[in-house]
N, C-alpha and C. Protein backbone atom coordinates (compact mmCIF):
# COMPACT_ATOMS: atom_id res chain seq x y z
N UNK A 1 3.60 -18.33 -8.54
CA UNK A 1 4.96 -18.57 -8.11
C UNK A 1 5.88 -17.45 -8.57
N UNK A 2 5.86 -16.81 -9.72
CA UNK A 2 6.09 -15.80 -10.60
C UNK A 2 6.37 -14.76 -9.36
N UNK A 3 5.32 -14.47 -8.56
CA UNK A 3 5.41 -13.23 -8.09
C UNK A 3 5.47 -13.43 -6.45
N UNK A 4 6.12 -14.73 -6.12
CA UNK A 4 6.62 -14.74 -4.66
C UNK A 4 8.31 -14.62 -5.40
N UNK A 5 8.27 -14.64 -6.56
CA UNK A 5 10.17 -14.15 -6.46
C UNK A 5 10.22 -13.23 -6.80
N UNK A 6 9.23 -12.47 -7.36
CA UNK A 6 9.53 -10.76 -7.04
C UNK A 6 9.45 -9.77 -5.73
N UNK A 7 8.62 -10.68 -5.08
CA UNK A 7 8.23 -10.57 -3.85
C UNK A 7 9.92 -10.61 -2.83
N UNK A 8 10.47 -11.54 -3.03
CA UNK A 8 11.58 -12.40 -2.52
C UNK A 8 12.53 -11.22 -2.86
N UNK A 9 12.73 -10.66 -4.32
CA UNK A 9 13.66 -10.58 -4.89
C UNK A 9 13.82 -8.51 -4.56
N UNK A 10 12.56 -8.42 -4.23
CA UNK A 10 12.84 -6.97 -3.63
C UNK A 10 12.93 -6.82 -2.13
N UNK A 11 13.06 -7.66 -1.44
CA UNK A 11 13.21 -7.89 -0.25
C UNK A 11 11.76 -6.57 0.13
N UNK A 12 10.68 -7.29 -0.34
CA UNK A 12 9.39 -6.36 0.37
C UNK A 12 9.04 -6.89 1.92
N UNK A 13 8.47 -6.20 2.25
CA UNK A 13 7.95 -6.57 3.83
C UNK A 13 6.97 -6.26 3.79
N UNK A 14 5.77 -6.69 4.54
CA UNK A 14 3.89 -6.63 4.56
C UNK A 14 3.76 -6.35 3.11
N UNK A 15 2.19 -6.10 3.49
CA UNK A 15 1.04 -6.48 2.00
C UNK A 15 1.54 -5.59 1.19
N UNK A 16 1.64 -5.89 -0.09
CA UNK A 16 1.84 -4.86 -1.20
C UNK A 16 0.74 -5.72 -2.02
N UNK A 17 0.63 -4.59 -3.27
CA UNK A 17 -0.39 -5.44 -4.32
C UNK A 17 0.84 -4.85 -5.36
N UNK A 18 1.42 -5.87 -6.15
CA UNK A 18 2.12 -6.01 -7.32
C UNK A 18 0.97 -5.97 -8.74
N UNK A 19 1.26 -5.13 -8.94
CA UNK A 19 0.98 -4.49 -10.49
C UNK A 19 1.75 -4.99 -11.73
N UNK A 20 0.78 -5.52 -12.20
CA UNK A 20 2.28 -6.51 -13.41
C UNK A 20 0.71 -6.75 -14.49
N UNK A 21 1.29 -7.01 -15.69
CA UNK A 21 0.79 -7.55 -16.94
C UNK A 21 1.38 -8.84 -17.53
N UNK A 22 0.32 -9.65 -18.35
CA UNK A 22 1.32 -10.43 -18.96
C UNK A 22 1.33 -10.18 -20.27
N UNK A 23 2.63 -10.60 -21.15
CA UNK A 23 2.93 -10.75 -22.47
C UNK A 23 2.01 -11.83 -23.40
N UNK A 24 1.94 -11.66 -24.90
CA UNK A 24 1.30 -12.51 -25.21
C UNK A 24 2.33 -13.82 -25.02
N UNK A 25 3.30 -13.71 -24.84
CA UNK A 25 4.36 -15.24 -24.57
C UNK A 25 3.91 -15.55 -23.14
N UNK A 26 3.71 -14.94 -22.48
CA UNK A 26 3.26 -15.71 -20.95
C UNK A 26 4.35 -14.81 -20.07
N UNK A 27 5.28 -14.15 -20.76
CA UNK A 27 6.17 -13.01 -19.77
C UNK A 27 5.59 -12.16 -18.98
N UNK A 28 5.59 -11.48 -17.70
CA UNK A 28 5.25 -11.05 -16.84
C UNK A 28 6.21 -9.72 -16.79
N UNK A 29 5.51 -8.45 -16.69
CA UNK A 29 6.08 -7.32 -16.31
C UNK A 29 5.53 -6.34 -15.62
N UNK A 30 6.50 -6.41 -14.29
CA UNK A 30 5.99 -6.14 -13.25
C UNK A 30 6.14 -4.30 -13.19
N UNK A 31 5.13 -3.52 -13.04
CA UNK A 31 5.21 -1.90 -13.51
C UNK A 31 4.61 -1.33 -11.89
N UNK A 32 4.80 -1.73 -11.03
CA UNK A 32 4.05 -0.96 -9.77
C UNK A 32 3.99 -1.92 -8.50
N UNK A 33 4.19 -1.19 -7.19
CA UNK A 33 4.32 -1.87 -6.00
C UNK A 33 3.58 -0.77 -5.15
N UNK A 34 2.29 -1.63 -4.87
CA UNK A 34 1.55 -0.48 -3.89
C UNK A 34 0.93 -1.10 -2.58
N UNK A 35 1.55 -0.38 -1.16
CA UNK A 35 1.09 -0.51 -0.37
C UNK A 35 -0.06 -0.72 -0.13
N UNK A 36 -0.41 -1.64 0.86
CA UNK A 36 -1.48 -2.56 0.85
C UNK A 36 -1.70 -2.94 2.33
N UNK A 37 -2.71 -1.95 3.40
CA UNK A 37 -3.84 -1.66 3.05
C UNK A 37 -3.53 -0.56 2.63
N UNK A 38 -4.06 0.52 1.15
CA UNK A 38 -3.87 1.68 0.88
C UNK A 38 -3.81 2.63 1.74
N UNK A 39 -3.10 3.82 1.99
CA UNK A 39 -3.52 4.89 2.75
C UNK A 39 -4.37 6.10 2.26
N UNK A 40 -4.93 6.09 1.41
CA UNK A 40 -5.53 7.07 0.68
C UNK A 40 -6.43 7.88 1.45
N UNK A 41 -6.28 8.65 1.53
CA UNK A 41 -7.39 9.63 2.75
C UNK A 41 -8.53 9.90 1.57
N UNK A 42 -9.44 10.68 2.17
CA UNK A 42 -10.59 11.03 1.95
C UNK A 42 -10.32 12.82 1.55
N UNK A 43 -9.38 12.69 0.17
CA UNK A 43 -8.96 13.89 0.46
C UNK A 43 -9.16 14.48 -1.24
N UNK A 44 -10.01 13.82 -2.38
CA UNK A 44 -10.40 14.36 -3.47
C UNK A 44 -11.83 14.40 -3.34
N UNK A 45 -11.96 16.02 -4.16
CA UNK A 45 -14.11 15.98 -4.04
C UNK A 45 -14.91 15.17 -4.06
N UNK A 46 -14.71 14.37 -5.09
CA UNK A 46 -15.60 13.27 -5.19
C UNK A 46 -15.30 11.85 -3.83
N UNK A 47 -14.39 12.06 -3.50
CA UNK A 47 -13.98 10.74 -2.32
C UNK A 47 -14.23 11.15 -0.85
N UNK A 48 -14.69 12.08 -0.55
CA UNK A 48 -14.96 12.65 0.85
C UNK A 48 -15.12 11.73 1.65
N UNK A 49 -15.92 10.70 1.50
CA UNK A 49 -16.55 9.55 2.47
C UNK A 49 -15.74 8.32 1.77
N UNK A 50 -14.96 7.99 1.00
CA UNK A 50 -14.25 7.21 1.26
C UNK A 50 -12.66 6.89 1.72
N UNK A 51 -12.69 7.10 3.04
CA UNK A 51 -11.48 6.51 3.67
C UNK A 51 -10.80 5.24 3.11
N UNK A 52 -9.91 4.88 3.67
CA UNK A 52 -9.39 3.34 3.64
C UNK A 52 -9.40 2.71 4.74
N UNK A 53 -9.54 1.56 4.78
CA UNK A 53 -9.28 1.16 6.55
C UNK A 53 -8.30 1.17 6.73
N UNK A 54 -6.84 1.59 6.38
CA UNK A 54 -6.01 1.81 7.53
C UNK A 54 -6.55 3.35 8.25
N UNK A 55 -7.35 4.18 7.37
CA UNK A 55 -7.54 6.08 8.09
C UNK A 55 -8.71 5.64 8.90
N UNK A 56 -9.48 4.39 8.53
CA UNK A 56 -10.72 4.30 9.54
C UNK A 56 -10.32 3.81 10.40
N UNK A 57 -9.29 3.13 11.07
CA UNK A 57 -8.79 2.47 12.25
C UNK A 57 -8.15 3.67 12.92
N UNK A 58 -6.84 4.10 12.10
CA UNK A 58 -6.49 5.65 12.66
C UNK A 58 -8.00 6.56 13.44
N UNK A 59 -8.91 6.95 12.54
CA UNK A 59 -9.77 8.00 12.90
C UNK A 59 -10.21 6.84 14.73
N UNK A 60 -10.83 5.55 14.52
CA UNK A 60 -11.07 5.10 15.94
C UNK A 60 -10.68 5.33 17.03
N UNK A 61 -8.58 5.82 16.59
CA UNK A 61 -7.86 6.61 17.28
C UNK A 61 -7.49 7.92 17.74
N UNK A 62 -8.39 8.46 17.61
CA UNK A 62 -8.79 10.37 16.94
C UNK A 62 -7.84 10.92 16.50
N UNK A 63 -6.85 9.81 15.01
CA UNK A 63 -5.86 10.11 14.68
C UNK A 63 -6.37 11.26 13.55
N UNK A 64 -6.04 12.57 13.08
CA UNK A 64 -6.22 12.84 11.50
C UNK A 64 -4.95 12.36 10.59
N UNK A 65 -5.73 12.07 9.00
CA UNK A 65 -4.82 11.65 7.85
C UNK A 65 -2.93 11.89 8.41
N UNK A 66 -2.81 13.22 8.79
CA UNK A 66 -1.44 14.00 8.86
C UNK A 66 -0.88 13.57 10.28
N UNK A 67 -1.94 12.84 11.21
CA UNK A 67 -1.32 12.21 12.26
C UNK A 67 -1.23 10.95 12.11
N UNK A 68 -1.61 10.05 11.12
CA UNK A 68 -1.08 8.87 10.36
C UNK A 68 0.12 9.01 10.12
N UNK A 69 0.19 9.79 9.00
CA UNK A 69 1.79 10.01 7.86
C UNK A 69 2.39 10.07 9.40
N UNK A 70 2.37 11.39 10.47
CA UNK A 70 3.55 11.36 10.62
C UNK A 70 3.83 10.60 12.12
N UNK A 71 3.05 9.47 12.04
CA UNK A 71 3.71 8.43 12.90
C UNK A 71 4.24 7.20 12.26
N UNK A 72 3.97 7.43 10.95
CA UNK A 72 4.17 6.33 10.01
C UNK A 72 5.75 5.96 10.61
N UNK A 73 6.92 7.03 9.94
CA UNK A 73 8.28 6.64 10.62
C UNK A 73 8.72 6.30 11.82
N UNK A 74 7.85 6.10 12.80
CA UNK A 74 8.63 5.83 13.74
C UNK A 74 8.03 4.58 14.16
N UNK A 75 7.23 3.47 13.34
CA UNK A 75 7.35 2.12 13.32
C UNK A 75 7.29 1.51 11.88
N UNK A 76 8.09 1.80 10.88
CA UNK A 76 9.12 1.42 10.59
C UNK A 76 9.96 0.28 10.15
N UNK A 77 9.94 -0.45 9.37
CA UNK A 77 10.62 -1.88 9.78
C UNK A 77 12.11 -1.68 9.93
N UNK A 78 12.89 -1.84 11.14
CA UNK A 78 14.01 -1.49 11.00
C UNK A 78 15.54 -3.09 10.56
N UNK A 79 15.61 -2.23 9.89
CA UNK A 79 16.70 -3.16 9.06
C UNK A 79 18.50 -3.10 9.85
């Protein structure tokens, strides 16, 4: 419940994964908000072959990583 009012309280929109710890009192502190499905390309040595599925749905589209990003802005949630 904790973290549908942080949820609430940053006015987020789609999946994020909230990054938070708890205190030994049971306090909650919330340190990170990360888009969710990740976009992480396949773009450190060791990660070559691992995409994310949002770049594997893109690639279905013969999108590359840089034709992701830059359609990203123009859907947008507009406020």
């Amino acid at each position: 419940m904790k973290i549908a009012v942080l949820y609430q309280a940053h006015e987020l929109k789609g999946l994020v994964r909230i990054d938070c710890r708890a205190a030994a009192d049971g306090t909650y502190y919330m340190f990170d908000f990360d888009l969710k499905p990740n976009l992480t390309g396949a773009a450190q040595p060791h990660r070559m072959n691992q995409d994310c599925l949002t770049m594997i749905s893109a690639e279905a589209q013969c999108w590359t990583y840089f034709d992701l990003l830059r359609a990203m802005p123009d859907n947008r949630w507009q406020l």
